[in-house]
Structure formats: structure tokens, C-alpha cells
Protein backbone atom coordinates (compact mmCIF):
# COMPACT_ATOMS: atom_id res chain seq x y z
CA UNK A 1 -1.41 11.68 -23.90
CA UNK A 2 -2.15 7.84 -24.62
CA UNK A 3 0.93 5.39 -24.06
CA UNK A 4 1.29 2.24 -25.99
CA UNK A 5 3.88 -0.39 -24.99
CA UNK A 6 4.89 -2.96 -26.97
CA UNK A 7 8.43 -5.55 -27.54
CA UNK A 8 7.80 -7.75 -24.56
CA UNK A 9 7.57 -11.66 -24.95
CA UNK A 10 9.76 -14.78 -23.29
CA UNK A 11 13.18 -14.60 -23.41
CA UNK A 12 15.80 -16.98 -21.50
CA UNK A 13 18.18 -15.93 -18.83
CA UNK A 14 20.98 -13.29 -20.14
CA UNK A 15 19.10 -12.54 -23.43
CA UNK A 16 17.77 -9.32 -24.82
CA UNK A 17 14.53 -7.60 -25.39
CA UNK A 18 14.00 -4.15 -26.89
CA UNK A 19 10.88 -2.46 -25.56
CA UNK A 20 8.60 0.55 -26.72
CA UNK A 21 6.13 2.71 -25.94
CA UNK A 22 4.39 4.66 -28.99
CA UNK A 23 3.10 8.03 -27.18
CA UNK A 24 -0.25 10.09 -28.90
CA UNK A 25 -0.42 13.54 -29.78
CA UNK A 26 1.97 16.77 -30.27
CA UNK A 27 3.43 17.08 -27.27
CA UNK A 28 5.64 14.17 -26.39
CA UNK A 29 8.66 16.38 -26.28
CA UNK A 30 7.27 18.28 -23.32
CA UNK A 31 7.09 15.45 -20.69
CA UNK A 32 9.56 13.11 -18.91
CA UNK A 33 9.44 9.60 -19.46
CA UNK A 34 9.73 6.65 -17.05
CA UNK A 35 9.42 2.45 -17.04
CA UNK A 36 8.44 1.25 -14.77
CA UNK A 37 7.94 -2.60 -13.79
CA UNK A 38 5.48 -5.07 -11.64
CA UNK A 39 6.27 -8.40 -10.98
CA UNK A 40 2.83 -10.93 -9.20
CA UNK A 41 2.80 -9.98 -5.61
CA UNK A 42 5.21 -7.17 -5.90
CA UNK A 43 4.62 -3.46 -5.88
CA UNK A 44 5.59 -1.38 -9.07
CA UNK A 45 9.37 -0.81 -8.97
CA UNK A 46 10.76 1.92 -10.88
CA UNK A 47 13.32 1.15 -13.44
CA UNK A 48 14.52 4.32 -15.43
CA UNK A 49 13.41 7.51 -16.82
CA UNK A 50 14.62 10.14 -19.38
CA UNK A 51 14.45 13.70 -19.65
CA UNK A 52 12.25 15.35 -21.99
CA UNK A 53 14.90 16.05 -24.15
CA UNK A 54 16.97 12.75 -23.70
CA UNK A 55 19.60 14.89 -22.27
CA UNK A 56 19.50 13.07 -18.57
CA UNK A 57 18.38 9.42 -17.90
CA UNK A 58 18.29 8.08 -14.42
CA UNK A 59 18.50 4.61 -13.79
CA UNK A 60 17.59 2.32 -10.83
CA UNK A 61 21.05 0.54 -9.46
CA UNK A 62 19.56 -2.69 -10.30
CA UNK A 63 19.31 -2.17 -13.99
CA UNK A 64 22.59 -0.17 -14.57
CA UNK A 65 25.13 -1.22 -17.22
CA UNK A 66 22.33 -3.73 -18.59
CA UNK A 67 19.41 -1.26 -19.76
CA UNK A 68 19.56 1.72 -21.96
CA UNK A 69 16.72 4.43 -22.18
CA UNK A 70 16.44 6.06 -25.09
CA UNK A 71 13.94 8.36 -27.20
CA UNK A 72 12.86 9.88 -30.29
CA UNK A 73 10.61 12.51 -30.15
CA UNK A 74 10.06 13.05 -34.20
CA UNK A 75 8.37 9.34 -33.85
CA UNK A 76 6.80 10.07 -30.11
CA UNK A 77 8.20 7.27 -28.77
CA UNK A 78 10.71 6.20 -25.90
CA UNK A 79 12.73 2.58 -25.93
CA UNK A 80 14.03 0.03 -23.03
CA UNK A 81 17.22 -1.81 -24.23
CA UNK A 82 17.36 -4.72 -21.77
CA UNK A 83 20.30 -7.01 -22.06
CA UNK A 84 21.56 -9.58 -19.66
CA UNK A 85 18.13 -9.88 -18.39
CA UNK A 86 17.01 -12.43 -15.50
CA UNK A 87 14.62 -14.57 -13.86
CA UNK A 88 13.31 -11.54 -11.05
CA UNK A 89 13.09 -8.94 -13.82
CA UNK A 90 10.00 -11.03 -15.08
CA UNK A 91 7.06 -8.27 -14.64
CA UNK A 92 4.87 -6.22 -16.35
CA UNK A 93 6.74 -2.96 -17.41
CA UNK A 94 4.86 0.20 -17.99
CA UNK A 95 5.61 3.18 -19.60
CA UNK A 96 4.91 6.60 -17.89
CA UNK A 97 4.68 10.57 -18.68
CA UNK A 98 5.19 12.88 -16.44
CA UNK A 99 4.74 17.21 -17.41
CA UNK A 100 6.18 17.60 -14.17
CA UNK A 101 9.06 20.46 -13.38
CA UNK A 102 12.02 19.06 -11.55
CA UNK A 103 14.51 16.43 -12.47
CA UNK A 104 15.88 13.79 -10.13
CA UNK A 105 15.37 11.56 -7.93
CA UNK A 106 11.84 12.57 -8.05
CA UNK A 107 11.33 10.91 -11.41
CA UNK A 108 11.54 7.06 -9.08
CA UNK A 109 7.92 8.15 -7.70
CA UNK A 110 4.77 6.64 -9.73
CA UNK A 111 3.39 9.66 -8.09
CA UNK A 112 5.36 11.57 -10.40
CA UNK A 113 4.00 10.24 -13.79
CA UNK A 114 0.04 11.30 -14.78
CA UNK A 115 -0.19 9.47 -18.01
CA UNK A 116 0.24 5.35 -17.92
CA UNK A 117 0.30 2.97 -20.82
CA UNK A 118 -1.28 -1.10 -20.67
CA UNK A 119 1.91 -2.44 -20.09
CA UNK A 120 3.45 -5.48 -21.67
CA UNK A 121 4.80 -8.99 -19.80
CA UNK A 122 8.61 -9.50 -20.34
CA UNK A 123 9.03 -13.15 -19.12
CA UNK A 124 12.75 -14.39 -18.05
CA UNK A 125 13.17 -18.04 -17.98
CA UNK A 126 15.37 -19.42 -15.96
């Protein structure tokens, strides 16, 4: 599968960005999804993921009660709702597929994920 993120950009401190990631081919229903994001210097932090049906989401404490996960599998494609957003969330974020069994805690591994998209800048100014 081929990922495609797109939706980030510059945005000040407490404002809102809605991010995607477009997946290829027929089976996007079969894997788990995760974002993931890497700020200069920093090693990639996970941020959420979401069960291939959207039944279960697990979210890093960090992000909770500010970002939603959600996706639609008729369009192949997952979304990051990120509100109240701030200056150390500025990173790359990167979408990730993972055909993986298991659900869990698991899912905050990179390891876990085979399938990466380019990744897209989300810039918080403070």
C-alpha cells in the first residue's frame, strides 16, 4: 500500500489543523492505522492509531482530548483532527499501516507499521 499525507501548513498556538492520509489499493480496510510525528533532533513519537475497522483508537496521553482519529475506508483514507495545538507539536507527522494481528499497546511501536507515507510539516507558532 502507498500512503499519502496531506493538511499540514502553519498554524498559531491553540488553532486547528485537519490532517490526511489518502491510502492506494483495495485493501485499506485490512490494516491498522497510526500517526505518527518527528520533530528536528527528536526521535519519531507516536501519536495515535485506529483499528482497522475504526472500532478502537489509541491515543498517546499527550494528545488526548485535543486529537481525534478517524477513518473512512469507502475513500481509503484515515484523518488527524488536531485542535488546541502547540509550539512542541511542530514535527513532521507520518501516516503508517500496519497488517499486523494484535491490538494495543503494540500499535505505539514504528516497528509495528510496514507501510509509511512522505509525511507533511505541521508548524505551531508560538
Amino acid at each position: 500500500v502507498q500512503l499519502q499525507a496531506c493538511g499540514g501548513g502553519l498554524v498559531q498556538t491553540g488553532g486547528s489543523l485537519r490532517l490526511s492520509c489518502a491510502a492506494s489499493g483495495r485493501t485499506f480496510g485490512s490494516y491498522d492505522m497510526g500517526w505518527f510525528r518527528q520533530a528536528p533532533g527528536k526521535e519519531r513519537e507516536f501519536v495515535v492509531a485506529i483499528s482497522r475497522s475504526g472500532g478502537s483508537t489509541y491515543y498517546a496521553d499527550s494528545v488526548k482530548g485535543r486529537f481525534t482519529i478517524s477513518r473512512d475506508n469507502a475513500k481509503n483514507t484515515v484523518y488527524l483532527q488536531m485542535n488546541s495545538l502547540k509550539p512542541e507539536e511542530t514535527a513532521v507527522y507520518y501516516c503508517a499501516a500496519s497488517r499486523r494481528m494484535g491490538w494495543g499497546p503494540m500499535k505505539r511501536s514504528p516497528d509495528e507499521y510496514e507501510y509509511w507515507g512522505q509525511g507533511t510539516l505541521v508548524t505551531v507558532s508560538s
